[in-house]
PDB file of N, CA and C in Angstrom:
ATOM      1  N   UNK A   1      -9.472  91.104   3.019  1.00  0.00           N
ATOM      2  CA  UNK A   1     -10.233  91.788   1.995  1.00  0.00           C
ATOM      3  C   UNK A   1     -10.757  90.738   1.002  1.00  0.00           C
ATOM      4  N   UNK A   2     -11.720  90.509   0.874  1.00  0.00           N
ATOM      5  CA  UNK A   2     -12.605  89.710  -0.299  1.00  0.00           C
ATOM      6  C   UNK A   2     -12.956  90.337  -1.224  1.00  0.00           C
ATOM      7  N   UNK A   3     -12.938  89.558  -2.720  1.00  0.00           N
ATOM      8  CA  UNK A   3     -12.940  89.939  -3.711  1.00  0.00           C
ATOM      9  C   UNK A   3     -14.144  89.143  -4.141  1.00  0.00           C
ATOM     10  N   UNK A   4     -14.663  90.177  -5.092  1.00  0.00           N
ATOM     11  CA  UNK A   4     -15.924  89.855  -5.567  1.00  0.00           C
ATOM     12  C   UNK A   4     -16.063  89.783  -7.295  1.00  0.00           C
ATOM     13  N   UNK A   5     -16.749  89.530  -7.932  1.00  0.00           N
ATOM     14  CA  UNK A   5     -17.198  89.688  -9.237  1.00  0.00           C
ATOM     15  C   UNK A   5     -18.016  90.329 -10.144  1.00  0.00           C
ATOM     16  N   UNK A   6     -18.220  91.441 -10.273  1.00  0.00           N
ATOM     17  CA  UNK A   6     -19.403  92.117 -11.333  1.00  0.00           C
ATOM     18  C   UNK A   6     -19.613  91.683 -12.636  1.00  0.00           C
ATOM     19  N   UNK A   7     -20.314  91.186 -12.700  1.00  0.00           N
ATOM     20  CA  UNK A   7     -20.637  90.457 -14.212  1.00  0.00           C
ATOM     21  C   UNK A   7     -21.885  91.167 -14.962  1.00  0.00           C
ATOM     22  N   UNK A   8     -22.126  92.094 -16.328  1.00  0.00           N
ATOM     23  CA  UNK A   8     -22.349  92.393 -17.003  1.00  0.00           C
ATOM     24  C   UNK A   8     -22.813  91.679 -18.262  1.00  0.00           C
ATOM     25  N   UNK A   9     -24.130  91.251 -18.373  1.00  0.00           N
ATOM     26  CA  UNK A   9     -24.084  90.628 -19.885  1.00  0.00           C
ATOM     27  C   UNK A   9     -25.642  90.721 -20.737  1.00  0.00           C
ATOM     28  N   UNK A  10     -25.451  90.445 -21.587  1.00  0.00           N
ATOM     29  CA  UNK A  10     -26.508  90.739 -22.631  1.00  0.00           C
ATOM     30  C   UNK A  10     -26.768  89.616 -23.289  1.00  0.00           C
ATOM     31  N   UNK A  11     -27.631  88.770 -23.479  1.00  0.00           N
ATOM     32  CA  UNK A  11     -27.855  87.364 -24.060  1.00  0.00           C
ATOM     33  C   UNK A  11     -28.866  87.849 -25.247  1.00  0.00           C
ATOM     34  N   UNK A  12     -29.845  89.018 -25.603  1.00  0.00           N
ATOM     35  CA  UNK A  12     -30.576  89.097 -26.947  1.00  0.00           C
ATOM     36  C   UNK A  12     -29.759  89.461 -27.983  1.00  0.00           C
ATOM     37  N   UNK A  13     -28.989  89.720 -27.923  1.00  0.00           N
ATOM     38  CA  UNK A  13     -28.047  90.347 -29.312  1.00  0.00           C
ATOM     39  C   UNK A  13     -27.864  88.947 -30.876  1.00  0.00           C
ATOM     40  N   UNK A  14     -27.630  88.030 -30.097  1.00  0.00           N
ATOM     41  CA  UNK A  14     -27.511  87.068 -31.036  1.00  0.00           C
ATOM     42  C   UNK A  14     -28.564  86.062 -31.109  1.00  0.00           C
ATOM     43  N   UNK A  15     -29.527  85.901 -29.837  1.00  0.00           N
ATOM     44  CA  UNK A  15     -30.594  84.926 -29.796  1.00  0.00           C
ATOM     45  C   UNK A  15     -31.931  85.030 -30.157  1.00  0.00           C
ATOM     46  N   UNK A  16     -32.778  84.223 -30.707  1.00  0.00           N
ATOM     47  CA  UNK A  16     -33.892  84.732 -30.916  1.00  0.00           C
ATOM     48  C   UNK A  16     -35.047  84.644 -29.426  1.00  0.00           C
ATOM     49  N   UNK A  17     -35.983  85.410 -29.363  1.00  0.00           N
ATOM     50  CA  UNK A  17     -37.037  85.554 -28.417  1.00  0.00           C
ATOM     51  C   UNK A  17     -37.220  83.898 -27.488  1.00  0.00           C
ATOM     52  N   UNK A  18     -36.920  82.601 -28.116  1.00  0.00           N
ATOM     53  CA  UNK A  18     -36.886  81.324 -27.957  1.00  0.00           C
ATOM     54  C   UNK A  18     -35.991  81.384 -26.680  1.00  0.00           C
ATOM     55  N   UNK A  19     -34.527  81.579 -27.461  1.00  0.00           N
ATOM     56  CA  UNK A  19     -33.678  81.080 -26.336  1.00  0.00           C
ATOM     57  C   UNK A  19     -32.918  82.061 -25.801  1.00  0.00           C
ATOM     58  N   UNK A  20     -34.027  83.748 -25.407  1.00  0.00           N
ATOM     59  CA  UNK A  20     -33.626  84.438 -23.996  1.00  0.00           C
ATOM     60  C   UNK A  20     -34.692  84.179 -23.123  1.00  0.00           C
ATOM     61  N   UNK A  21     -35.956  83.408 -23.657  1.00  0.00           N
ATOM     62  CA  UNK A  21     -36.980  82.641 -22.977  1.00  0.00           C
ATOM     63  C   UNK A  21     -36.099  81.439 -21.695  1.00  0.00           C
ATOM     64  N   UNK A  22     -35.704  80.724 -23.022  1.00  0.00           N
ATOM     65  CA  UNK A  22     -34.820  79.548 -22.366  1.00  0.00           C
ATOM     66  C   UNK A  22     -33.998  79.864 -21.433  1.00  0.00           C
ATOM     67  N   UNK A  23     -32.877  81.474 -21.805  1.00  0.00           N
ATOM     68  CA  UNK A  23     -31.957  81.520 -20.824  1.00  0.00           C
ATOM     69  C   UNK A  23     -32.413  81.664 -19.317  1.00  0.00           C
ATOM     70  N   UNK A  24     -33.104  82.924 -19.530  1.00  0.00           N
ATOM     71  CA  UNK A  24     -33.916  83.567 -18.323  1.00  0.00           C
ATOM     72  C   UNK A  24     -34.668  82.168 -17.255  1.00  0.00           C
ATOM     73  N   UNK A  25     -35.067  81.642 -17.975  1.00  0.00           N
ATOM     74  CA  UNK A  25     -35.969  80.379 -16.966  1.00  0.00           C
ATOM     75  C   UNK A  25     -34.682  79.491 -16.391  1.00  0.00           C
ATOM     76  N   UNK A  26     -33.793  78.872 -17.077  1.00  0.00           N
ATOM     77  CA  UNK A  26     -31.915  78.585 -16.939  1.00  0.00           C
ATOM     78  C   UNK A  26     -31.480  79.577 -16.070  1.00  0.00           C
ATOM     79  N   UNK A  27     -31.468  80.431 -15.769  1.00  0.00           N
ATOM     80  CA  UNK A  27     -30.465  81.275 -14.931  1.00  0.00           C
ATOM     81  C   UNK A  27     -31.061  81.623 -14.257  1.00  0.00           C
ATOM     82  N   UNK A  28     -32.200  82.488 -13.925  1.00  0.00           N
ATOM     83  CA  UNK A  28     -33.186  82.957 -12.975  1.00  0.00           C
ATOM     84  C   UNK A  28     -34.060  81.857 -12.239  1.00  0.00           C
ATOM     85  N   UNK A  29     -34.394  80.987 -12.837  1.00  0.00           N
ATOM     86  CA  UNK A  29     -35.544  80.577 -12.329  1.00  0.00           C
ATOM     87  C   UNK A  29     -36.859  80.722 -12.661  1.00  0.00           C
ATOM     88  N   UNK A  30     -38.092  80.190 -12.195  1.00  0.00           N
ATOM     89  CA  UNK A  30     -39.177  81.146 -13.019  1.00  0.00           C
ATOM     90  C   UNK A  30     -40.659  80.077 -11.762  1.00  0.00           C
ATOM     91  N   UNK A  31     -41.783  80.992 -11.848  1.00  0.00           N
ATOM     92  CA  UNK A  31     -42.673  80.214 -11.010  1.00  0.00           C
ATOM     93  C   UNK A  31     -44.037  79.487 -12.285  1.00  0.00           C
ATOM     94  N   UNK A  32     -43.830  78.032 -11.861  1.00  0.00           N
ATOM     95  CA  UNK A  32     -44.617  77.101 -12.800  1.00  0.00           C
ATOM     96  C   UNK A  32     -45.766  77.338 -12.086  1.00  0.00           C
ATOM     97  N   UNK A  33     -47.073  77.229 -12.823  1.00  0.00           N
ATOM     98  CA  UNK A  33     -48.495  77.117 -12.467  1.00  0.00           C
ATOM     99  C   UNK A  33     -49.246  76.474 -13.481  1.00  0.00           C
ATOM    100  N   UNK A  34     -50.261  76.274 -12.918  1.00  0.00           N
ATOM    101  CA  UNK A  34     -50.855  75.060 -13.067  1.00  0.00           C
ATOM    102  C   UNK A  34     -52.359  74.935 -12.756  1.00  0.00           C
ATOM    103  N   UNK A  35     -53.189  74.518 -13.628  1.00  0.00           N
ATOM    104  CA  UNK A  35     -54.920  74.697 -13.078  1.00  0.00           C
ATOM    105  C   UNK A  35     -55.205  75.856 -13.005  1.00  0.00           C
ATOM    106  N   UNK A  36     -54.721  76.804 -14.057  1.00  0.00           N
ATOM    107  CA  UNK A  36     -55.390  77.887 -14.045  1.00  0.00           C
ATOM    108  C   UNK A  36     -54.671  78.887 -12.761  1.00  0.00           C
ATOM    109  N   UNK A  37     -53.827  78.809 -12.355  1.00  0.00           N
ATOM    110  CA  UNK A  37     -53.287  79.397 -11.558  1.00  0.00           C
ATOM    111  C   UNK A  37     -53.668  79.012 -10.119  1.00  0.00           C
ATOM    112  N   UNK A  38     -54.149  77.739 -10.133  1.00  0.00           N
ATOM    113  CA  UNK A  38     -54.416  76.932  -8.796  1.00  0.00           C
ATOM    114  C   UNK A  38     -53.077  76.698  -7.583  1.00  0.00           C
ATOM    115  N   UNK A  39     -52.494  76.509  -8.786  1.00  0.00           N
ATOM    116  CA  UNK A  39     -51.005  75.846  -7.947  1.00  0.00           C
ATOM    117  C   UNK A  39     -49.472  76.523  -8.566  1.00  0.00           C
ATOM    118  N   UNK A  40     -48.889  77.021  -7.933  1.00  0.00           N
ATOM    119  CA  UNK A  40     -47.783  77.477  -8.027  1.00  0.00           C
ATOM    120  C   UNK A  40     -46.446  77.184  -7.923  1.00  0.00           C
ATOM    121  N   UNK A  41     -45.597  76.725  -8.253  1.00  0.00           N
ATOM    122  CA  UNK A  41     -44.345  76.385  -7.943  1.00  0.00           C
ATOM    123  C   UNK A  41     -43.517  76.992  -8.350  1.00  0.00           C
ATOM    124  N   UNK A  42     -42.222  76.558  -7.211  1.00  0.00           N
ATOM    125  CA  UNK A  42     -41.132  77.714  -7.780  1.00  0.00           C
ATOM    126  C   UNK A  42     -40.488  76.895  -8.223  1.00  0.00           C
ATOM    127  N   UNK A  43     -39.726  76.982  -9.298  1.00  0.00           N
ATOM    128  CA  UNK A  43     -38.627  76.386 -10.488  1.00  0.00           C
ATOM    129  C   UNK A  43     -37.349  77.199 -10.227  1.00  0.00           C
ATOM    130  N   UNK A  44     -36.420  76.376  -9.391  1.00  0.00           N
ATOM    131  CA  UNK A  44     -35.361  77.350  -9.312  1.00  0.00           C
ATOM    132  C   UNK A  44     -34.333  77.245 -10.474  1.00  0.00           C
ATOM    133  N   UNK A  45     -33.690  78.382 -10.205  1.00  0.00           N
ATOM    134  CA  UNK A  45     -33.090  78.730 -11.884  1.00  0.00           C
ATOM    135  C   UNK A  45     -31.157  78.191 -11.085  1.00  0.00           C
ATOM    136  N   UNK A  46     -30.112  78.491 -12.496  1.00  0.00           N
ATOM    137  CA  UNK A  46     -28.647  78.690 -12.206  1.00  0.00           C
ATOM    138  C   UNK A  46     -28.123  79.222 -10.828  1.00  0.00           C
ATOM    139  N   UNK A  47     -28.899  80.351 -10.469  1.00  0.00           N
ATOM    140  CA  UNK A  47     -28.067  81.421  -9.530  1.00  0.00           C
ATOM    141  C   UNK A  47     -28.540  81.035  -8.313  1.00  0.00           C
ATOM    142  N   UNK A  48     -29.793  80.244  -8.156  1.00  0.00           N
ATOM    143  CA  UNK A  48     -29.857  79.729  -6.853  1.00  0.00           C
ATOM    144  C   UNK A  48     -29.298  78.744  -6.296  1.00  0.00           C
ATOM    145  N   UNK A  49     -28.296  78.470  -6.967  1.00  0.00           N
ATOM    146  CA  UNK A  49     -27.043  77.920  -6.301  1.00  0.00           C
ATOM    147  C   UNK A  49     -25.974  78.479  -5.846  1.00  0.00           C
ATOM    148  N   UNK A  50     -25.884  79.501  -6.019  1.00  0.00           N
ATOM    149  CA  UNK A  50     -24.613  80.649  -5.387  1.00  0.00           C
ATOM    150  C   UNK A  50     -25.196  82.064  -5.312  1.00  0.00           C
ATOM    151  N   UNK A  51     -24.317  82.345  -4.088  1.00  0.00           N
ATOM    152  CA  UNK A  51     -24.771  83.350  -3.437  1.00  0.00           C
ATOM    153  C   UNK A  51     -25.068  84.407  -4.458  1.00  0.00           C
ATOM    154  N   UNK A  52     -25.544  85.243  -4.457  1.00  0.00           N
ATOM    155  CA  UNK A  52     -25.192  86.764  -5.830  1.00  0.00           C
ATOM    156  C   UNK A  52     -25.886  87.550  -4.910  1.00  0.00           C
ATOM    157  N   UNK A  53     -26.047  89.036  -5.844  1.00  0.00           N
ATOM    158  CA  UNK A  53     -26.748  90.549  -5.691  1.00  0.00           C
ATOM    159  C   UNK A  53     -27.014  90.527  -6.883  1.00  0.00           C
ATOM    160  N   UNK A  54     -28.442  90.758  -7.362  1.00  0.00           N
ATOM    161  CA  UNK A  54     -28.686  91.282  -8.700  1.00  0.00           C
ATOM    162  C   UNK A  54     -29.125  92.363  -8.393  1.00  0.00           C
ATOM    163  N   UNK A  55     -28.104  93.119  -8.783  1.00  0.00           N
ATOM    164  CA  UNK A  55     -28.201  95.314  -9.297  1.00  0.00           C
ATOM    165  C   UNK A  55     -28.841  95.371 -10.262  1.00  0.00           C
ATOM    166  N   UNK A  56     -29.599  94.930 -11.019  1.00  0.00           N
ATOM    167  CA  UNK A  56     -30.272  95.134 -12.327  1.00  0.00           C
ATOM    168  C   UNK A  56     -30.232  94.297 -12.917  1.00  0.00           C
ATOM    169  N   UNK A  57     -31.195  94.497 -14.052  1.00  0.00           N
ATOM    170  CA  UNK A  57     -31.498  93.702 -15.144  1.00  0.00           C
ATOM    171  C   UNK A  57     -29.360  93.606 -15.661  1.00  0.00           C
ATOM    172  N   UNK A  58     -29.063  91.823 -16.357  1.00  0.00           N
ATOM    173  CA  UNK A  58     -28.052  91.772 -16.399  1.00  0.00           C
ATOM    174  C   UNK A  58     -26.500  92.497 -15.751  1.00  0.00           C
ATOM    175  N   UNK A  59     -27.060  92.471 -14.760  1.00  0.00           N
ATOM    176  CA  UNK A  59     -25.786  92.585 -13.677  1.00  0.00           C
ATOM    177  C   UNK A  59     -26.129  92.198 -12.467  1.00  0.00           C
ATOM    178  N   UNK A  60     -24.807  91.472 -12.114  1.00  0.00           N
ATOM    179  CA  UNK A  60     -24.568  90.294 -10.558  1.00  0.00           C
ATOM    180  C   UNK A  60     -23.629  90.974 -10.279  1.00  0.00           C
ATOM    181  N   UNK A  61     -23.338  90.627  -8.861  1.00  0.00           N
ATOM    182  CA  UNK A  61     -22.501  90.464  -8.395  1.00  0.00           C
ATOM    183  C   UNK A  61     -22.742  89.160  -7.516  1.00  0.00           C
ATOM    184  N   UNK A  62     -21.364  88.272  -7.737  1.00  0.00           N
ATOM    185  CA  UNK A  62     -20.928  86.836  -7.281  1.00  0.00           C
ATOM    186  C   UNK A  62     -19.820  86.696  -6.629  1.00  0.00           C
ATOM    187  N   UNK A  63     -19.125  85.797  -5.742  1.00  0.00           N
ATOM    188  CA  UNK A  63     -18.278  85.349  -5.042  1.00  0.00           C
ATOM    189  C   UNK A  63     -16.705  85.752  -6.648  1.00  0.00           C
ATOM    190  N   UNK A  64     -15.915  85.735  -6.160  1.00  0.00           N
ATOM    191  CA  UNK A  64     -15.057  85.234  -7.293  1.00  0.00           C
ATOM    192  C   UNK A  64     -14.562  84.435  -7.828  1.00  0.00           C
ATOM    193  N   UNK A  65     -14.579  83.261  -6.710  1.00  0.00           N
ATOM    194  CA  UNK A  65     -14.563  81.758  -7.190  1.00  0.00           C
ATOM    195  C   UNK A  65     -15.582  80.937  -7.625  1.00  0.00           C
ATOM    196  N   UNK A  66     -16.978  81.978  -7.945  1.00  0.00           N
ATOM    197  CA  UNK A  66     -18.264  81.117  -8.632  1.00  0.00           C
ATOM    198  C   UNK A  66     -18.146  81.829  -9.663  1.00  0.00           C
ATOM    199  N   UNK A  67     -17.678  82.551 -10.379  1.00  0.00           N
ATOM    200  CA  UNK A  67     -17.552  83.506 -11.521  1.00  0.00           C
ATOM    201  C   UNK A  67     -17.714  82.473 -12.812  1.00  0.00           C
ATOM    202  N   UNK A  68     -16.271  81.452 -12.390  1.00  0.00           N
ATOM    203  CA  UNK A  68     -16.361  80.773 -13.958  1.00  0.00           C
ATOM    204  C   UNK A  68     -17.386  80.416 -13.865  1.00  0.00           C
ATOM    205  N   UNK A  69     -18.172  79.285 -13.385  1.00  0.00           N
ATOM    206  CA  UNK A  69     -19.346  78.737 -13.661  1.00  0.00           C
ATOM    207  C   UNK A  69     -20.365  79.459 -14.044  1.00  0.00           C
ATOM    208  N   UNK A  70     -20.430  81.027 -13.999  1.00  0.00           N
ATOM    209  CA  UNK A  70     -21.356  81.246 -14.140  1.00  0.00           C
ATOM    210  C   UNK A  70     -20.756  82.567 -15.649  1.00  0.00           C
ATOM    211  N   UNK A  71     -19.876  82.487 -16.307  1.00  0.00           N
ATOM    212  CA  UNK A  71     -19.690  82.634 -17.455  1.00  0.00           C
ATOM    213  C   UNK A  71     -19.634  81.503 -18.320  1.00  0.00           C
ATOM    214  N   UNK A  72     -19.337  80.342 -17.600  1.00  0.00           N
ATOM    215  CA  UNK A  72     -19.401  79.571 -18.819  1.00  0.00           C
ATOM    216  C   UNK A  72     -20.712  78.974 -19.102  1.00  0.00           C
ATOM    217  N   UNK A  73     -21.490  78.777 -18.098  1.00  0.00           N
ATOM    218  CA  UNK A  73     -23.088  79.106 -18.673  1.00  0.00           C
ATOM    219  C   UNK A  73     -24.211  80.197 -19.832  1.00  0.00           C
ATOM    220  N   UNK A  74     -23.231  81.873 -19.299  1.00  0.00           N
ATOM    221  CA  UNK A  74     -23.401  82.268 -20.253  1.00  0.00           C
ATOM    222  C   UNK A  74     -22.629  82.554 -21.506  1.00  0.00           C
ATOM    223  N   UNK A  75     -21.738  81.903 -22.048  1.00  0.00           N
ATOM    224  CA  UNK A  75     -20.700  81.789 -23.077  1.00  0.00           C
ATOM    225  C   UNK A  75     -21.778  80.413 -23.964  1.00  0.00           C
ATOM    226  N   UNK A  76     -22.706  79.709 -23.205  1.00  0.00           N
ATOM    227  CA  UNK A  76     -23.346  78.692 -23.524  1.00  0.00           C
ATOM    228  C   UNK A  76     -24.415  79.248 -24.501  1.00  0.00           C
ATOM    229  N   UNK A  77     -24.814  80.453 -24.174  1.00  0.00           N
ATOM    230  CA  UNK A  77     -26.214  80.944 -24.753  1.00  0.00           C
ATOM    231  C   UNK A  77     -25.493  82.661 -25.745  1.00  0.00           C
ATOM    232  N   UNK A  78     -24.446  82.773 -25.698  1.00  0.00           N
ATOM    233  CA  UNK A  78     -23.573  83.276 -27.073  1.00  0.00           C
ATOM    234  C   UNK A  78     -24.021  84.526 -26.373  1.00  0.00           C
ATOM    235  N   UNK A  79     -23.651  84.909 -24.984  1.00  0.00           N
ATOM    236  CA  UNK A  79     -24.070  86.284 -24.584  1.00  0.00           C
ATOM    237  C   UNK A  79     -22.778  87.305 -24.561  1.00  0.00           C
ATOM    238  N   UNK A  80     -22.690  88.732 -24.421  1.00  0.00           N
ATOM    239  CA  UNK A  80     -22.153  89.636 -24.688  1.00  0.00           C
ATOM    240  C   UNK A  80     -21.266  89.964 -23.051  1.00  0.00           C
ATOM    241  N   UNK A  81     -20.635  89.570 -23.048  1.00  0.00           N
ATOM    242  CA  UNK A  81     -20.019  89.452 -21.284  1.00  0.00           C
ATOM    243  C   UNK A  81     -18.947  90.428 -20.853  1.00  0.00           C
ATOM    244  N   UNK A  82     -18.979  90.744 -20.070  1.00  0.00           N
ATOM    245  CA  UNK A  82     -17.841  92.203 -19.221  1.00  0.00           C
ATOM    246  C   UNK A  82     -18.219  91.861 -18.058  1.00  0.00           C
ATOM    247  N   UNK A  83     -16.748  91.519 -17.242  1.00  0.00           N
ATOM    248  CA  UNK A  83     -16.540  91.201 -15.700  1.00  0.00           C
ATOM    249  C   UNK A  83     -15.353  92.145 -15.524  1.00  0.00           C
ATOM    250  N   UNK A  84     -15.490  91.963 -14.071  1.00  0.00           N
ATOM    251  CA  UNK A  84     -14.173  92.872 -13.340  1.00  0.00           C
ATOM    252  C   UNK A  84     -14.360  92.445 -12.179  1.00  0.00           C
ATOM    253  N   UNK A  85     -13.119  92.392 -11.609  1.00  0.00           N
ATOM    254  CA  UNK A  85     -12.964  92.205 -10.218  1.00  0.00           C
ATOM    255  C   UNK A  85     -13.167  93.139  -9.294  1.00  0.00           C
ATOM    256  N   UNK A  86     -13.900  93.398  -8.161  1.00  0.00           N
ATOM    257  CA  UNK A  86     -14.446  94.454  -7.354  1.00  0.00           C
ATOM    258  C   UNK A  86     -13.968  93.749  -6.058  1.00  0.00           C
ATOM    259  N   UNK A  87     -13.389  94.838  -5.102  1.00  0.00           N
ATOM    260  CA  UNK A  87     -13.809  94.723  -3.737  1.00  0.00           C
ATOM    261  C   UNK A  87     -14.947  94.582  -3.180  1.00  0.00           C
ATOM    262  N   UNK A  88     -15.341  93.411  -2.110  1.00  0.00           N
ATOM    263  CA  UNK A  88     -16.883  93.991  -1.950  1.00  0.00           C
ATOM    264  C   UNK A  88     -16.841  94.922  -0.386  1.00  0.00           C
ATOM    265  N   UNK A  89     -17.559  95.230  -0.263  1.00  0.00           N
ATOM    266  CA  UNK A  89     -18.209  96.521   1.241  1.00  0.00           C
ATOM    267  C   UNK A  89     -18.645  94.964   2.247  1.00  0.00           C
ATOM    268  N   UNK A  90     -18.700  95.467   3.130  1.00  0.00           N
ATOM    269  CA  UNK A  90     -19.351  94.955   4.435  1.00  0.00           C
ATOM    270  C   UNK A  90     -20.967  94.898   3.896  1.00  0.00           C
ATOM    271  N   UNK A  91     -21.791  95.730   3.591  1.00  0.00           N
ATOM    272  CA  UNK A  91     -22.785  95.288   2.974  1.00  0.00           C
ATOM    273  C   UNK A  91     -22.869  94.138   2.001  1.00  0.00           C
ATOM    274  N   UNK A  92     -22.230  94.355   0.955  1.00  0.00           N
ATOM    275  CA  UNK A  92     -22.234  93.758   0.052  1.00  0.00           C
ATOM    276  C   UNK A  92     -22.075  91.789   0.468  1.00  0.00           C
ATOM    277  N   UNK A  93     -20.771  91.939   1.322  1.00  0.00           N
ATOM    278  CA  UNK A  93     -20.564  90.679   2.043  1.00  0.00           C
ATOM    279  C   UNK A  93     -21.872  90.105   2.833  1.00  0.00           C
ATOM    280  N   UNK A  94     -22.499  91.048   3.253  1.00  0.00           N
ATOM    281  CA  UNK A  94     -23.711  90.827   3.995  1.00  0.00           C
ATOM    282  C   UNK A  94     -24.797  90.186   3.308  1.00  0.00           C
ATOM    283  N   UNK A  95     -24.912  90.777   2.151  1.00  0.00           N
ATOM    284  CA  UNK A  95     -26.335  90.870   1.334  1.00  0.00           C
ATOM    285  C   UNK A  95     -26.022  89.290   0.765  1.00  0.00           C
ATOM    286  N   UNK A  96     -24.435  89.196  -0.258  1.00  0.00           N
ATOM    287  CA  UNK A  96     -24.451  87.287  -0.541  1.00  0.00           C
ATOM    288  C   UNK A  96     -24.607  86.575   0.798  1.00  0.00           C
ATOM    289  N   UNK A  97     -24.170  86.798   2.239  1.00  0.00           N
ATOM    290  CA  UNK A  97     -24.246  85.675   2.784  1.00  0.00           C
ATOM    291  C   UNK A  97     -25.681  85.118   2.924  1.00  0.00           C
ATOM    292  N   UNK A  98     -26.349  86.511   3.258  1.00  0.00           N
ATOM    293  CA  UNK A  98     -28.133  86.465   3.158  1.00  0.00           C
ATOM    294  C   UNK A  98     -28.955  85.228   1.904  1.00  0.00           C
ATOM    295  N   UNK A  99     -28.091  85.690   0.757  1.00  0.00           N
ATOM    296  CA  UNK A  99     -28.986  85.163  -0.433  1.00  0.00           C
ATOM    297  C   UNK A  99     -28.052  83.130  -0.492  1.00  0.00           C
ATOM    298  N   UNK A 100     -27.462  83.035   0.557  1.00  0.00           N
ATOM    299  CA  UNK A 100     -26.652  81.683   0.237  1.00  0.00           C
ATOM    300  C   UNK A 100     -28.078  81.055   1.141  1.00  0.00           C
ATOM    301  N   UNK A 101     -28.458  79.882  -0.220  1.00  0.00           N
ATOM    302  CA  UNK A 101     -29.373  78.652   0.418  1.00  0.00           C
ATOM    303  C   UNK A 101     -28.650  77.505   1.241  1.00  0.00           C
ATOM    304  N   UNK A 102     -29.317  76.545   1.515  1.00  0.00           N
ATOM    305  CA  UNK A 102     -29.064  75.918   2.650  1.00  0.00           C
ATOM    306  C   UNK A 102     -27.951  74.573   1.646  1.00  0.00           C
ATOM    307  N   UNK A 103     -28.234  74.291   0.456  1.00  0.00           N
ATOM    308  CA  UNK A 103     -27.200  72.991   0.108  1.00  0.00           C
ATOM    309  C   UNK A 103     -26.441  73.865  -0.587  1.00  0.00           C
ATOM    310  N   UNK A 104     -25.992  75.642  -0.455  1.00  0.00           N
ATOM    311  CA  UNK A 104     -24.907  75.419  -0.925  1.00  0.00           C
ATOM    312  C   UNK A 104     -23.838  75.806   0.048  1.00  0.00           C
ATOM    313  N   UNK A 105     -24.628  76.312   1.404  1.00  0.00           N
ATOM    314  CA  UNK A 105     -23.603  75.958   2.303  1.00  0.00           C
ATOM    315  C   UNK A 105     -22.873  74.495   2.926  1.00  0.00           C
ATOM    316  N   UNK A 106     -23.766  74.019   2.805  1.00  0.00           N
ATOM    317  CA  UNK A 106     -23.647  72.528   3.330  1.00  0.00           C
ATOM    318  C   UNK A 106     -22.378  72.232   2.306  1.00  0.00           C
ATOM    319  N   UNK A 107     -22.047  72.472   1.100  1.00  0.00           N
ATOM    320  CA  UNK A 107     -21.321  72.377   0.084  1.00  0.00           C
ATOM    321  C   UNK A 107     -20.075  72.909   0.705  1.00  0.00           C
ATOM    322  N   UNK A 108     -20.140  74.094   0.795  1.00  0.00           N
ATOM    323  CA  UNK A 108     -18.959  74.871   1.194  1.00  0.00           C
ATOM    324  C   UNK A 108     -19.018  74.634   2.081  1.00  0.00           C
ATOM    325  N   UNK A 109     -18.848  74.186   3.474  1.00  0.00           N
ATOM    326  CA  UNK A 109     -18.543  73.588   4.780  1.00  0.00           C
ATOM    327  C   UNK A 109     -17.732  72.495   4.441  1.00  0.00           C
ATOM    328  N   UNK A 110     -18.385  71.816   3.609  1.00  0.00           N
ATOM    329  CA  UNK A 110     -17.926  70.317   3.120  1.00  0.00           C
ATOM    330  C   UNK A 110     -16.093  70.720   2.301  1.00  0.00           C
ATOM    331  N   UNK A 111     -16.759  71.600   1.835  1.00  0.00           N
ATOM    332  CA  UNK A 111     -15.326  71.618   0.637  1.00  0.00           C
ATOM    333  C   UNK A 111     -13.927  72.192   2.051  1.00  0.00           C
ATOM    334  N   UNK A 112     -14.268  73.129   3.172  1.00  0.00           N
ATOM    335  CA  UNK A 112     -13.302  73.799   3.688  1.00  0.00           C
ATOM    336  C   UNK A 112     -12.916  72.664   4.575  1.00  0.00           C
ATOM    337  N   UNK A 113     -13.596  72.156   5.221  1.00  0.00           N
ATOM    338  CA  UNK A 113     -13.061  70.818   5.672  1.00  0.00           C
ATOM    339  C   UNK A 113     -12.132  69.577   5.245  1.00  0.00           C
ATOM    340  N   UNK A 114     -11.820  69.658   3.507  1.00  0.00           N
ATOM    341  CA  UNK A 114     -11.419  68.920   3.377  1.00  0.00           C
ATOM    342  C   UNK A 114     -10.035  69.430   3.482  1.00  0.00           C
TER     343      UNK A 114
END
């Protein structure tokens, strides 16, 4: 049985319009353009380094051993945080393995090997 993470949080309560700008581009990611919308790039954000499910606006679900890292990022930007530990479903297991990119498996291969 694998255990998962639901993480809950709110970063405008204490920040100004500046730095939920900042967070959002930091944690999400965001697509840079350029020349007028000639050229596009993607700017990957925090979470595209570990697997997740985003259920909505401020709520993940994450591995449970990527949890800290990804509260203490937002403990960084003075956000409003509620986690719990969840079982995940066979879906659910499905949907992170889907969203895991290619160096952070290479990572975790690396780490179980040792």
């Amino acid at each position: 049985m694998q255990t998962g993470a639901l993480i809950s949080f709110k970063v405008s309560g204490k920040n100004n319009h500046t730095n939920v700008n900042r967070f959002c581009r930091e944690f999400y990611g965001y697509k840079d353009k350029s020349n007028k919308g000639k050229y596009v790039y993607e700017r990957k954000g925090f979470l595209s380094e570990y697997p997740h499910i985003k259920v909505q606006r401020g709520l993940i679900i994450i591995n449970m051993d990527d949890a800290g890292d990804v509260i203490d990022l937002l403990e960084k930007y003075n956000a409003e945080i509620f986690m719990r530990e969840i079982i995940l479903l066979h879906a659910d297991k499905e949907k992170l393995k889907a969203s895991l990119n290619e160096k952070y498996t290479k990572k975790r291969i690396l780490n179980e090997l040792e």
